[in-house]
C-alpha atoms as a PDB file:
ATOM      1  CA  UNK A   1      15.759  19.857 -65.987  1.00  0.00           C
ATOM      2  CA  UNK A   2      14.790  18.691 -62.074  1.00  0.00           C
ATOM      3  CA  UNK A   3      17.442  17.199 -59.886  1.00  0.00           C
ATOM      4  CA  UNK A   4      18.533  14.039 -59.907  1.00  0.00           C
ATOM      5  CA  UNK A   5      16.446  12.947 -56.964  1.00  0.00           C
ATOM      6  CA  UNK A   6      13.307  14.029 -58.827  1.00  0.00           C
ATOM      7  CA  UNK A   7      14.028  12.259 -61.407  1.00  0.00           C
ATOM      8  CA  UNK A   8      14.622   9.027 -59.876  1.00  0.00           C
ATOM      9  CA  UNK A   9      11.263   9.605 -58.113  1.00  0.00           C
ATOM     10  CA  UNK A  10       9.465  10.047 -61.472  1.00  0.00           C
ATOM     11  CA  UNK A  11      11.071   7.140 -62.778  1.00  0.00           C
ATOM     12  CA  UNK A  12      10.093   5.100 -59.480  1.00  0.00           C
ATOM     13  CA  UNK A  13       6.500   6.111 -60.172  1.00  0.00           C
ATOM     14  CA  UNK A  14       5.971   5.185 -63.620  1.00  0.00           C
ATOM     15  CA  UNK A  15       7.648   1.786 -62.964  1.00  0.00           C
ATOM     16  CA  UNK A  16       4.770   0.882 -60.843  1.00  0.00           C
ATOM     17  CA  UNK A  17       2.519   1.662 -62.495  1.00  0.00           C
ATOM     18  CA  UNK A  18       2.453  -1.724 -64.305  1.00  0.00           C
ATOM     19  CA  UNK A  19       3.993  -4.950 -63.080  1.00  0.00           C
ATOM     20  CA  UNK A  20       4.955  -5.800 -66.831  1.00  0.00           C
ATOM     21  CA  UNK A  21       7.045  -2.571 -66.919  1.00  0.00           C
ATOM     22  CA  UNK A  22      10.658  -3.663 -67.553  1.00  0.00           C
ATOM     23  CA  UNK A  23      12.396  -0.245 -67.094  1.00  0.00           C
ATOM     24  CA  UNK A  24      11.976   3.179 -67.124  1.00  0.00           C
ATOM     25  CA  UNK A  25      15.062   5.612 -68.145  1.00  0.00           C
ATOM     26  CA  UNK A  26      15.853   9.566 -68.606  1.00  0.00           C
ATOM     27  CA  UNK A  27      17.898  10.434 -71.318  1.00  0.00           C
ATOM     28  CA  UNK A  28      19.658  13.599 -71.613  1.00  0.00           C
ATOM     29  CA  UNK A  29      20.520  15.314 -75.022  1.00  0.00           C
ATOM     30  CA  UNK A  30      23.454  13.833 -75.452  1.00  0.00           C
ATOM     31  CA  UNK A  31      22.462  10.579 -75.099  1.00  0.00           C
ATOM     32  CA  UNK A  32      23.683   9.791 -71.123  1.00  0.00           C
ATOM     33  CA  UNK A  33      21.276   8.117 -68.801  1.00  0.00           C
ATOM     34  CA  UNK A  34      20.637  11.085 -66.001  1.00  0.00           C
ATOM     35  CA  UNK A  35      17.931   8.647 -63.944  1.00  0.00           C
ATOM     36  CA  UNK A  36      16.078   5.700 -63.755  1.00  0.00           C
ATOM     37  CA  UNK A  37      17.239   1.900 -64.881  1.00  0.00           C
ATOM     38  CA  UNK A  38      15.972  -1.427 -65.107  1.00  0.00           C
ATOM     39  CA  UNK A  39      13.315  -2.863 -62.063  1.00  0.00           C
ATOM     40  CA  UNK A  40      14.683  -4.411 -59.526  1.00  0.00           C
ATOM     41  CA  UNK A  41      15.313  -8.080 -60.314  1.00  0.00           C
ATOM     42  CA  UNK A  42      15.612  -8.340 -63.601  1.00  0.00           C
ATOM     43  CA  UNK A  43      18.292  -7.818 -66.366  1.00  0.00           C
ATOM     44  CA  UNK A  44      18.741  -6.087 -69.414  1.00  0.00           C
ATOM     45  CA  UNK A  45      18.420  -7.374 -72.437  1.00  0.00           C
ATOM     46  CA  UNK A  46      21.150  -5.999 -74.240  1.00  0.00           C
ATOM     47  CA  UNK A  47      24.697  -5.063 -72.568  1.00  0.00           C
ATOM     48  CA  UNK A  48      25.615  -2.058 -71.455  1.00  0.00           C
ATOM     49  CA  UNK A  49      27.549  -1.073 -74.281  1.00  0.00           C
ATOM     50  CA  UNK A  50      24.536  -1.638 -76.241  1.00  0.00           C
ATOM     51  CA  UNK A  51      22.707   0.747 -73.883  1.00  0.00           C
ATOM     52  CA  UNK A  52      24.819   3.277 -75.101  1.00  0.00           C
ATOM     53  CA  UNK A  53      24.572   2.872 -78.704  1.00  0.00           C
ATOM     54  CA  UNK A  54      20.849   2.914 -78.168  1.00  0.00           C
ATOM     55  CA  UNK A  55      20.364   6.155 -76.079  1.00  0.00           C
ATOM     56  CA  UNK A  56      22.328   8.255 -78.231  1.00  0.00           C
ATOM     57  CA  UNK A  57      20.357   6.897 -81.554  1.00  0.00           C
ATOM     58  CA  UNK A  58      17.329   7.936 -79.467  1.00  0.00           C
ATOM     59  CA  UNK A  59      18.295  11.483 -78.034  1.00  0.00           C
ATOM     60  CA  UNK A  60      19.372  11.726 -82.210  1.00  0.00           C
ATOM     61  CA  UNK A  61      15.579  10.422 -83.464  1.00  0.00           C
ATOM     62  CA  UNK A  62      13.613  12.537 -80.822  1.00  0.00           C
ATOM     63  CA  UNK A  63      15.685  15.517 -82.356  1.00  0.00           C
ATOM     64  CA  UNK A  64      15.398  14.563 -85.900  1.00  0.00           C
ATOM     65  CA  UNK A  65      10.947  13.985 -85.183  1.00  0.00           C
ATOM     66  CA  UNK A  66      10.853  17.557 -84.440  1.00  0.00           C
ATOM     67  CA  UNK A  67      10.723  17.970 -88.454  1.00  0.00           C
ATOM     68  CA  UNK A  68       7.690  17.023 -88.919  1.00  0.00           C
ATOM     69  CA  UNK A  69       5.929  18.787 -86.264  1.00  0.00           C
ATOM     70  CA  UNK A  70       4.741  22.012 -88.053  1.00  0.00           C
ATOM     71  CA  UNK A  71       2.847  19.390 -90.497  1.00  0.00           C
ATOM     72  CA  UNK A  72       1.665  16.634 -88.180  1.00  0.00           C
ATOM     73  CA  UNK A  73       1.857  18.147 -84.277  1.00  0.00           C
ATOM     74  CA  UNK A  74       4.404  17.461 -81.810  1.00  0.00           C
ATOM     75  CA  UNK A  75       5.020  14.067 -81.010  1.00  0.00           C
ATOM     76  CA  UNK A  76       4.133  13.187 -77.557  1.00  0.00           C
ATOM     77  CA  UNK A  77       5.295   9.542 -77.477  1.00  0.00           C
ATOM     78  CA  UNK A  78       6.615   6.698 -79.933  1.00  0.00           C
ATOM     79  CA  UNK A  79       5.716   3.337 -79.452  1.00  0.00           C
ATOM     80  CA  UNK A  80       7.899  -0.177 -80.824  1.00  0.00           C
ATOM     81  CA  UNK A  81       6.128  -3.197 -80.440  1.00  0.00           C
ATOM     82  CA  UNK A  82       9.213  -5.849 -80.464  1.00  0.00           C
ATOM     83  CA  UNK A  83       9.779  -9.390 -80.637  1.00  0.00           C
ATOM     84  CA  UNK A  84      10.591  -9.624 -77.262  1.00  0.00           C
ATOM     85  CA  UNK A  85       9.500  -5.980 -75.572  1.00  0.00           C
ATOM     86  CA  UNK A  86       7.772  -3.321 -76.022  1.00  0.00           C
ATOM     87  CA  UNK A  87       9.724  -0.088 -75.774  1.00  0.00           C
ATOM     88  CA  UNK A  88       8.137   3.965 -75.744  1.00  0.00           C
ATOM     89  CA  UNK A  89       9.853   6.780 -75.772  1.00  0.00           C
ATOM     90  CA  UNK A  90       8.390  10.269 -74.443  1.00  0.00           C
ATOM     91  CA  UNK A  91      10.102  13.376 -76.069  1.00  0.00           C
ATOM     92  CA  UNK A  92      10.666  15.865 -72.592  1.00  0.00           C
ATOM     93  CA  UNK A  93      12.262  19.357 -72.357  1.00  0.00           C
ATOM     94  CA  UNK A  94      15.389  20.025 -73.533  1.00  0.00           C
ATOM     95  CA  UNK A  95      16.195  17.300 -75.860  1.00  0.00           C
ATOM     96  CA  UNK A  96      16.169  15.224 -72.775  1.00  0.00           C
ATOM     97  CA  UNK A  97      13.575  11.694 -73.737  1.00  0.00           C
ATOM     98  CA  UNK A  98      11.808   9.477 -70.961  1.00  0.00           C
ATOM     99  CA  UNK A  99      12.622   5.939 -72.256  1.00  0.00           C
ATOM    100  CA  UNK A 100      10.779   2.862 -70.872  1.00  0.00           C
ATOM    101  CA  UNK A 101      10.480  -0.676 -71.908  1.00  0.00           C
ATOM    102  CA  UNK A 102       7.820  -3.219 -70.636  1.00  0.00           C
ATOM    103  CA  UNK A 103       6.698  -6.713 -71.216  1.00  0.00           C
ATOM    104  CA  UNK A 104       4.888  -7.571 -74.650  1.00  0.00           C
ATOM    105  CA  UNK A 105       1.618  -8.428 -73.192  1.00  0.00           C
ATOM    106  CA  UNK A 106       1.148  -4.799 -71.285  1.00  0.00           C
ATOM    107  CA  UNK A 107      -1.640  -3.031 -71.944  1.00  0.00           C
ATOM    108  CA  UNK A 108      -0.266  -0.070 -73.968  1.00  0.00           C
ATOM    109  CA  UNK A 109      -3.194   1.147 -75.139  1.00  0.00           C
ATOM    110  CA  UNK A 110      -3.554   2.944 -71.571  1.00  0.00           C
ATOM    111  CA  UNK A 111      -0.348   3.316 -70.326  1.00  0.00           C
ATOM    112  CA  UNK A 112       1.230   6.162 -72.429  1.00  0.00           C
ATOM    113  CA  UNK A 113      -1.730   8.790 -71.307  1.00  0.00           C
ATOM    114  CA  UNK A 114      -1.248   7.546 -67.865  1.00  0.00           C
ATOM    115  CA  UNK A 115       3.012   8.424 -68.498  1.00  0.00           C
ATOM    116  CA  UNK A 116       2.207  11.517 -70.004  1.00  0.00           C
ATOM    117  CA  UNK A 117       0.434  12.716 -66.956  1.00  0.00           C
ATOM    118  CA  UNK A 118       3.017  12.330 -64.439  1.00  0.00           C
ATOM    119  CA  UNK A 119       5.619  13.422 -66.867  1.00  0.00           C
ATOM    120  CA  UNK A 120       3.916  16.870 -67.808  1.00  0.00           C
ATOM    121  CA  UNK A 121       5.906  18.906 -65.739  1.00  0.00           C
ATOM    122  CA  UNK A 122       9.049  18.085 -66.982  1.00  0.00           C
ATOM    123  CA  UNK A 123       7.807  19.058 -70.564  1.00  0.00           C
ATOM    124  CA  UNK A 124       7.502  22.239 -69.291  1.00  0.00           C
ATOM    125  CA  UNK A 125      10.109  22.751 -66.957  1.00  0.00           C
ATOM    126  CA  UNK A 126      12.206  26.149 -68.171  1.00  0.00           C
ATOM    127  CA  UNK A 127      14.586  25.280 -71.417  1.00  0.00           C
ATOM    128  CA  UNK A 128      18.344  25.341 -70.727  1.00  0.00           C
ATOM    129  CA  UNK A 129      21.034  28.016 -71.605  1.00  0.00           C
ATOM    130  CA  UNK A 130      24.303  27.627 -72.146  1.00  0.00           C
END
């Protein structure tokens, strides 16, 4: 994947896109934030602990999606409307799954195509070997 600095830029750049955004995250394979966090000023919801249960459930669900992608497509987002947020996830290269969380009243009908265009290189930036 990028470097870290490119990363952070990405994540600086989707951010403002919306005032209502809340956060925007990378998430590696193995569930680790690489870049990105919450915008500046406000607090998570949940505690950090709880940010770590979370990405590794997610880096495990954008694997386990991949399933059903010779029947339906490949998924290019995943939207959760929530009582109190509204979170998306964007499947990248890798494993690796742009995570972002905004305000309920966000217009996230738009949005997601607007992510997906600033995040198409890193879905197909070169795949990893180990």
């Amino acid at each position: 994947m990028e470097n870290a600095e490119e990363l952070e830029k990405i994540c600086q750049k989707i951010i403002k896109l919306d005032p209502k955004m809340r956060s925007t995250r990378i998430i590696n394979s193995r569930g680790h934030l690489t870049a990105g966090g919450m915008k500046k000023g406000l607090l998570s919801l949940e505690a950090q602990k709880q940010d770590e249960m979370m990405f590794m459930e997610l880096a495990l669900r954008v694997r386990m999606r991949r399933e059903f992608d010779h029947e339906f497509g490949k998924v290019h987002f995943s939207l959760s409307y929530r009582d109190k947020v509204i979170v998306m996830s964007f499947p990248l290269n890798n494993d690796d799954v742009l995570l972002l969380s905004s305000e309920k009243d966000l217009d996230f009908g738009k949005l997601p195509f607007k992510v997906l265009k600033i995040i198409e290189p890193l879905k197909k930036s070169p795949t990893k070997t180990f």
